[in-house]
N, C-alpha and C. Protein backbone atom coordinates (compact mmCIF):
# COMPACT_ATOMS: atom_id res chain seq x y z
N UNK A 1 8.46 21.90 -27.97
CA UNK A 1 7.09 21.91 -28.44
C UNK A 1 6.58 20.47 -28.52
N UNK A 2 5.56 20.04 -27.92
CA UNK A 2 4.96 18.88 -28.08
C UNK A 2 4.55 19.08 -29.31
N UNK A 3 4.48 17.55 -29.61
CA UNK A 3 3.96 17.09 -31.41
C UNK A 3 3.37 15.57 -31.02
N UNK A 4 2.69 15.44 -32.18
CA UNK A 4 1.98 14.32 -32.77
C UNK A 4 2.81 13.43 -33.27
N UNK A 5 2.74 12.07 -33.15
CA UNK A 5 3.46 10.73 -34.09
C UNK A 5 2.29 9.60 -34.08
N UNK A 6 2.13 9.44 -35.36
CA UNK A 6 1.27 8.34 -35.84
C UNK A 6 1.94 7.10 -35.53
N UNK A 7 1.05 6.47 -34.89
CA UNK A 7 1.82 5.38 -34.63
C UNK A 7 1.27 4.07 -35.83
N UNK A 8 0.96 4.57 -36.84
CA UNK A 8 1.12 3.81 -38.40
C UNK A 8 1.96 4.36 -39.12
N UNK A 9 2.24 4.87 -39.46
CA UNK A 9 3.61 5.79 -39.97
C UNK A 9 4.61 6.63 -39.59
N UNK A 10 4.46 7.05 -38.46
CA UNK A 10 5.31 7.64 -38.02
C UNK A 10 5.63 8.69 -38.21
N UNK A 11 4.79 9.42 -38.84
CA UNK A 11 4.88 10.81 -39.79
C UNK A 11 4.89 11.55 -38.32
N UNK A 12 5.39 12.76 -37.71
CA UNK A 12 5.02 13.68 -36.55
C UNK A 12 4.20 14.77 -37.39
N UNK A 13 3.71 15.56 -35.83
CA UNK A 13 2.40 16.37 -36.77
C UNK A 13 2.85 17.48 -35.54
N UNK A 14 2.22 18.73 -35.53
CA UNK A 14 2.43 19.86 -34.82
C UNK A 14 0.83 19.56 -33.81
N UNK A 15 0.85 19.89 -32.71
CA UNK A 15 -0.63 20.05 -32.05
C UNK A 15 -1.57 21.21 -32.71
N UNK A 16 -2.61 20.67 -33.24
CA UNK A 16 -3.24 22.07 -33.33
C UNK A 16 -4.66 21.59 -32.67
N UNK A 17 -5.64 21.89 -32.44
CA UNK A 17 -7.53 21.96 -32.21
C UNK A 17 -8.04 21.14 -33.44
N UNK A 18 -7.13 21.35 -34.76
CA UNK A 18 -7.98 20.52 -35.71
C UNK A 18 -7.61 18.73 -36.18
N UNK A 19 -6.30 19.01 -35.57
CA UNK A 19 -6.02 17.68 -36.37
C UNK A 19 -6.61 16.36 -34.94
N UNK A 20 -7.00 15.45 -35.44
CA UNK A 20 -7.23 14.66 -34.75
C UNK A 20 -6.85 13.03 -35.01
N UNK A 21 -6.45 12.76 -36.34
CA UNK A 21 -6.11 11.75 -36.82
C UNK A 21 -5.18 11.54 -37.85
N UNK A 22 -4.08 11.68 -38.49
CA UNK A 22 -3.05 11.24 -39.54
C UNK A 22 -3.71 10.98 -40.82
N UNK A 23 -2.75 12.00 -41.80
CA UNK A 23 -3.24 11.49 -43.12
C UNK A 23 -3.86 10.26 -43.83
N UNK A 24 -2.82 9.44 -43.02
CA UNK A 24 -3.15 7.76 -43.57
C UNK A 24 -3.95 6.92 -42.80
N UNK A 25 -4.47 7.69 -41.84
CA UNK A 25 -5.79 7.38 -41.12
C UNK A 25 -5.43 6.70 -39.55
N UNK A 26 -3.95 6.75 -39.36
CA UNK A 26 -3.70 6.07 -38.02
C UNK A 26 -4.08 7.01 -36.98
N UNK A 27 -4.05 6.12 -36.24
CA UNK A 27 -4.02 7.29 -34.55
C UNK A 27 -2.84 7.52 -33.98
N UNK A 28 -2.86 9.32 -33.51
CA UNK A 28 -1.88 10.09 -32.72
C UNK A 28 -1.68 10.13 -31.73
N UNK A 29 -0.29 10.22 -31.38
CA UNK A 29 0.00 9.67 -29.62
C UNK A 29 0.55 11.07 -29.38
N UNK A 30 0.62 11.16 -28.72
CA UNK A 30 1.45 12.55 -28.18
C UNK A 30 3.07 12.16 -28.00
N UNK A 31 3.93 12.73 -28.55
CA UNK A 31 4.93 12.32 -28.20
C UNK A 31 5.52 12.96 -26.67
N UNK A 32 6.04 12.74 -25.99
CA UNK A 32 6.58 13.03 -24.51
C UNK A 32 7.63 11.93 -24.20
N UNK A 33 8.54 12.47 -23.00
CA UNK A 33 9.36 11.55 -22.33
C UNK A 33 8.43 11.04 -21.79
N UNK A 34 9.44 9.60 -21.27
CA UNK A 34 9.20 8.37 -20.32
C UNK A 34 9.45 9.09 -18.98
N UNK A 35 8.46 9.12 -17.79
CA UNK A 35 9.13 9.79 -16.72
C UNK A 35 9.73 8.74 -15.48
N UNK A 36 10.73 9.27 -15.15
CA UNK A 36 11.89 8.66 -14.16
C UNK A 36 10.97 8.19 -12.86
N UNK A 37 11.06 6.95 -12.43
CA UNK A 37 9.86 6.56 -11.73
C UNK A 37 11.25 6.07 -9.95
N UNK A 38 10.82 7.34 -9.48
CA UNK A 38 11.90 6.90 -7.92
C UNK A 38 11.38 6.46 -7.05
N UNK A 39 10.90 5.20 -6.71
CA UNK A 39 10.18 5.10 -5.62
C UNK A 39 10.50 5.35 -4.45
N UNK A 40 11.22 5.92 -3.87
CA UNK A 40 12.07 6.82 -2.66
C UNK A 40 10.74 7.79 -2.29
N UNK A 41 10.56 8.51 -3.56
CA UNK A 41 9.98 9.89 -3.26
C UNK A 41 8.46 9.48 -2.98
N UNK A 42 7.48 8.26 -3.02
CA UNK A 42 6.65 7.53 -2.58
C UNK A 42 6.43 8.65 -1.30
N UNK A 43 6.93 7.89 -0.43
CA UNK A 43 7.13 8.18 1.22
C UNK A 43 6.66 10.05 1.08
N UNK A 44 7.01 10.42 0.51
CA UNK A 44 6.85 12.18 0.41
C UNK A 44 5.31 12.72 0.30
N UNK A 45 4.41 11.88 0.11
CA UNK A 45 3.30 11.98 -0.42
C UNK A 45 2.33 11.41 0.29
N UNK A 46 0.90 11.40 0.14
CA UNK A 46 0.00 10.53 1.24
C UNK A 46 -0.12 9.08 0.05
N UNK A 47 -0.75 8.58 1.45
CA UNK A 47 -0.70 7.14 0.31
C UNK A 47 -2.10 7.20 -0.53
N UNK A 48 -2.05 7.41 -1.51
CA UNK A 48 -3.42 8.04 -2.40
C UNK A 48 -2.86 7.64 -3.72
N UNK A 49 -3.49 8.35 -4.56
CA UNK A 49 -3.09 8.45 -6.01
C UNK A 49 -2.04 9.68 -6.26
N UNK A 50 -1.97 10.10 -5.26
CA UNK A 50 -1.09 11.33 -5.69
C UNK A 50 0.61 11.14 -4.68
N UNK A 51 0.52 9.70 -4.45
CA UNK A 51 1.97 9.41 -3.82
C UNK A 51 2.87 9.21 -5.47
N UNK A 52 2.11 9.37 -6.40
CA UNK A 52 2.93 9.27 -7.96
C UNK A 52 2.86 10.48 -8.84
N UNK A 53 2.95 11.69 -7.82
CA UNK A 53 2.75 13.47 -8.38
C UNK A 53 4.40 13.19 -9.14
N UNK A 54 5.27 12.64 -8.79
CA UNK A 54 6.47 13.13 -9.45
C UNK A 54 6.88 12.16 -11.08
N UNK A 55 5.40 11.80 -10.96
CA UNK A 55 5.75 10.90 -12.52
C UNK A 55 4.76 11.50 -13.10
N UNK A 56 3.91 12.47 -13.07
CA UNK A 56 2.57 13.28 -13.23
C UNK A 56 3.27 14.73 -14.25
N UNK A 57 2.74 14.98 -15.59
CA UNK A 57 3.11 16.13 -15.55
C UNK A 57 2.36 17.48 -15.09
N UNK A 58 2.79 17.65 -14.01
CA UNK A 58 2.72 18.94 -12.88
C UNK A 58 3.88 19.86 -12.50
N UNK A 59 3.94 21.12 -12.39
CA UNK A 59 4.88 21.93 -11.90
C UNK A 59 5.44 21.22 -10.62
N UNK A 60 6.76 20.64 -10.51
CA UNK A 60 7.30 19.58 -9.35
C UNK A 60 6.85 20.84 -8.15
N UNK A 61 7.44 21.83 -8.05
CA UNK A 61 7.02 22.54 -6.70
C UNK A 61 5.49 22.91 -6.37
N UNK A 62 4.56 22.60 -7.45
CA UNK A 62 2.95 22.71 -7.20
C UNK A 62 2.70 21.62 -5.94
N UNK A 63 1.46 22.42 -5.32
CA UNK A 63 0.70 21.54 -4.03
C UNK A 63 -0.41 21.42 -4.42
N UNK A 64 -1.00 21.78 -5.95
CA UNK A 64 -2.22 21.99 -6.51
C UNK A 64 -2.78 20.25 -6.17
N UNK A 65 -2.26 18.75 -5.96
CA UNK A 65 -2.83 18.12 -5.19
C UNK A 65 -3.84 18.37 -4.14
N UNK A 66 -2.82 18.86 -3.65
CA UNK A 66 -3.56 18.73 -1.83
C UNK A 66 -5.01 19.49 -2.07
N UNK A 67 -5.25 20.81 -2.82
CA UNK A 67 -6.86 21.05 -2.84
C UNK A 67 -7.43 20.31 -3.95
N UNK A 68 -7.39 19.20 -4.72
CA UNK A 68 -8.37 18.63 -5.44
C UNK A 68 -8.29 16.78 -4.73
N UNK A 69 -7.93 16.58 -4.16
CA UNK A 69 -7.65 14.86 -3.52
C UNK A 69 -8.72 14.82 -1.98
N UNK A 70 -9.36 13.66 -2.60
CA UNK A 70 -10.26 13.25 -1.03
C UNK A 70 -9.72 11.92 -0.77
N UNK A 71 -8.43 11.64 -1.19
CA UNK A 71 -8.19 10.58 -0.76
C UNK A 71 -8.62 9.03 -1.74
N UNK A 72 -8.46 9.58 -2.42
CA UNK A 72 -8.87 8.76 -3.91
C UNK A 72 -7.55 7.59 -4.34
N UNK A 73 -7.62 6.67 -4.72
CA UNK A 73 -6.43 5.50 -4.94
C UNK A 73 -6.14 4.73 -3.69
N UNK A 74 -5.56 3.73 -4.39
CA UNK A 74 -5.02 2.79 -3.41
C UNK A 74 -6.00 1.95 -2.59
N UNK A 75 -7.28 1.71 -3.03
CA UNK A 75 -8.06 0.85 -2.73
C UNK A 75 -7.55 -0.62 -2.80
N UNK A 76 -8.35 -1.47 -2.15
CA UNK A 76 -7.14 -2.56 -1.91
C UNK A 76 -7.54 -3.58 -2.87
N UNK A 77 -6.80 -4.55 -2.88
CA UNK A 77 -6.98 -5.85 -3.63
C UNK A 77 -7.60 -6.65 -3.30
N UNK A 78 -8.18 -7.81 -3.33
CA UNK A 78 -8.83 -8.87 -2.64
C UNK A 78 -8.90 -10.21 -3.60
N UNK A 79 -8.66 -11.15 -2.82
CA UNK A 79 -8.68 -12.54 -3.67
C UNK A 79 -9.68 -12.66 -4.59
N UNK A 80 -9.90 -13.25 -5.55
CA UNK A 80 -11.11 -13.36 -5.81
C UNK A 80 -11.81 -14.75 -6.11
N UNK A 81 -11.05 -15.74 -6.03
CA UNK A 81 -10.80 -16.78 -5.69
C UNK A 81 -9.77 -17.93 -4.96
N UNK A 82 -10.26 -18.28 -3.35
CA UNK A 82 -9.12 -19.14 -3.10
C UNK A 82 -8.52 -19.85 -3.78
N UNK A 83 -9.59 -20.72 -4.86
CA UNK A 83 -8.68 -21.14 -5.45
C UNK A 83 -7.38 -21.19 -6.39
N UNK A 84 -7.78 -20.01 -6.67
CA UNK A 84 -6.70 -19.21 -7.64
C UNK A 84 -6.14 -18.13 -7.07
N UNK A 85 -5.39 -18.67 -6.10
CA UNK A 85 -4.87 -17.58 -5.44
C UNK A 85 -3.93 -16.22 -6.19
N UNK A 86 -3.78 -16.03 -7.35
CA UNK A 86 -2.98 -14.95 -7.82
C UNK A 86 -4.13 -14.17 -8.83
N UNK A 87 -5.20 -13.96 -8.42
CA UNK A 87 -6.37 -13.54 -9.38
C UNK A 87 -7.12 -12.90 -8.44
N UNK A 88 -6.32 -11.60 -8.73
CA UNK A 88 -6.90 -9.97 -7.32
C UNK A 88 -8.05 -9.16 -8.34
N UNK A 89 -8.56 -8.23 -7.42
CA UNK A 89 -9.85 -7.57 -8.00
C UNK A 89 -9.73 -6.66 -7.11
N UNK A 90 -9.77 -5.21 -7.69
CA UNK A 90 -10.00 -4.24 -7.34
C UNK A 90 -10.90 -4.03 -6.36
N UNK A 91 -10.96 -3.36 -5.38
CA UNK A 91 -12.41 -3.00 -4.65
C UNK A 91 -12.46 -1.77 -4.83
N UNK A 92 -12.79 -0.72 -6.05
CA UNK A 92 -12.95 0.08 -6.18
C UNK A 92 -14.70 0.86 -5.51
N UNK A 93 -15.52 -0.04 -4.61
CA UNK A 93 -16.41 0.77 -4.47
C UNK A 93 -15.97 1.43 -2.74
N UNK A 94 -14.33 1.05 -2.97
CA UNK A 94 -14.01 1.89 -1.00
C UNK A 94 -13.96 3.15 -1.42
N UNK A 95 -14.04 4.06 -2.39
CA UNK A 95 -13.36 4.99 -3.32
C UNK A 95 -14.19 6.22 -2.40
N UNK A 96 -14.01 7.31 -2.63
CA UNK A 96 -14.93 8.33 -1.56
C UNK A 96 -16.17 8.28 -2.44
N UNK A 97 -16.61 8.34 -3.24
CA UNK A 97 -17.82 8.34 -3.74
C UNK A 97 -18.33 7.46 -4.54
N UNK A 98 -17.73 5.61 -3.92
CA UNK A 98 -17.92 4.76 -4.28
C UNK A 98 -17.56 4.18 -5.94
N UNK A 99 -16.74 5.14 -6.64
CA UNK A 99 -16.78 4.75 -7.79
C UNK A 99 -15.73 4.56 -8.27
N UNK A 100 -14.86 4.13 -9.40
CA UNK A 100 -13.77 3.71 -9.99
C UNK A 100 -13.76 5.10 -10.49
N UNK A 101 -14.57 5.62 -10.98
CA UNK A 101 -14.49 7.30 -11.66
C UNK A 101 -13.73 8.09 -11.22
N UNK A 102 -13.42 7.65 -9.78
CA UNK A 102 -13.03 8.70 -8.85
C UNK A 102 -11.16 9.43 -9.79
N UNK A 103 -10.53 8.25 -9.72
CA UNK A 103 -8.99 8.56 -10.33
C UNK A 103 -8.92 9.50 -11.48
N UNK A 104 -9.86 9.04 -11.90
CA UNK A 104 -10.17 10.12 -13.43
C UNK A 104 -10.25 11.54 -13.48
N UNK A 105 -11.12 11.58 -12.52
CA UNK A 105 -11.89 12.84 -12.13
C UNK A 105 -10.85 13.53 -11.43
N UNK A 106 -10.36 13.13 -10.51
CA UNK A 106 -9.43 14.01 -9.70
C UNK A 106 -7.88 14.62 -10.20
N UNK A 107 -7.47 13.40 -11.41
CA UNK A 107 -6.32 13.86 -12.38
C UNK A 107 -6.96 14.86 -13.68
């Protein structure tokens, strides 16, 4: 059963619709595992946002990807100054509908 842990006290809480914040007023994290990150299984996937379905919690044998993805992630990097050559910037407007929104929307 997933549960709640305040991450000011540490108290755990049960999920319900009502609780939204800890007695002592901290905010709730969801507790869950850390998931096993193989980059092997990369290659299995298109190169998108969904080449990282196996660190995703999804049914591992679901293809429920393939009908919601237009090809969303992995937009590229770009200098953003020669002179500072280690200072990249997203180009999130290559995105299919030009927007950074896109990753959101599609997970």
């Amino acid at each position: 059963m997933k549960q709640f842990i305040c991450n000011s006290c540490g108290k755990m809480h049960d999920i319900t619709p009502t609780i939204w914040k800890c007695e002592c007023g901290g905010v709730l994290n969801i507790v869950k595992d850390t998931p096993k990150v193989d980059i092997k299984v990369w290659n299995n996937y298109p190169n998108s946002l969904w080449r990282y379905f196996e660190t995703m919690p999804f049914e591992k044998d679901s293809k429920t990807w393939e009908s919601v993805t237009m090809g969303e992630g992995q937009s590229p990097l770009i200098v953003l100054d020669p002179m500072e050559p280690n200072t990249y910037v997203k180009v999130d407007y290559m995105m299919p509908t030009l927007s950074f929104k896109d990753r959101g929307a599609v997970v």
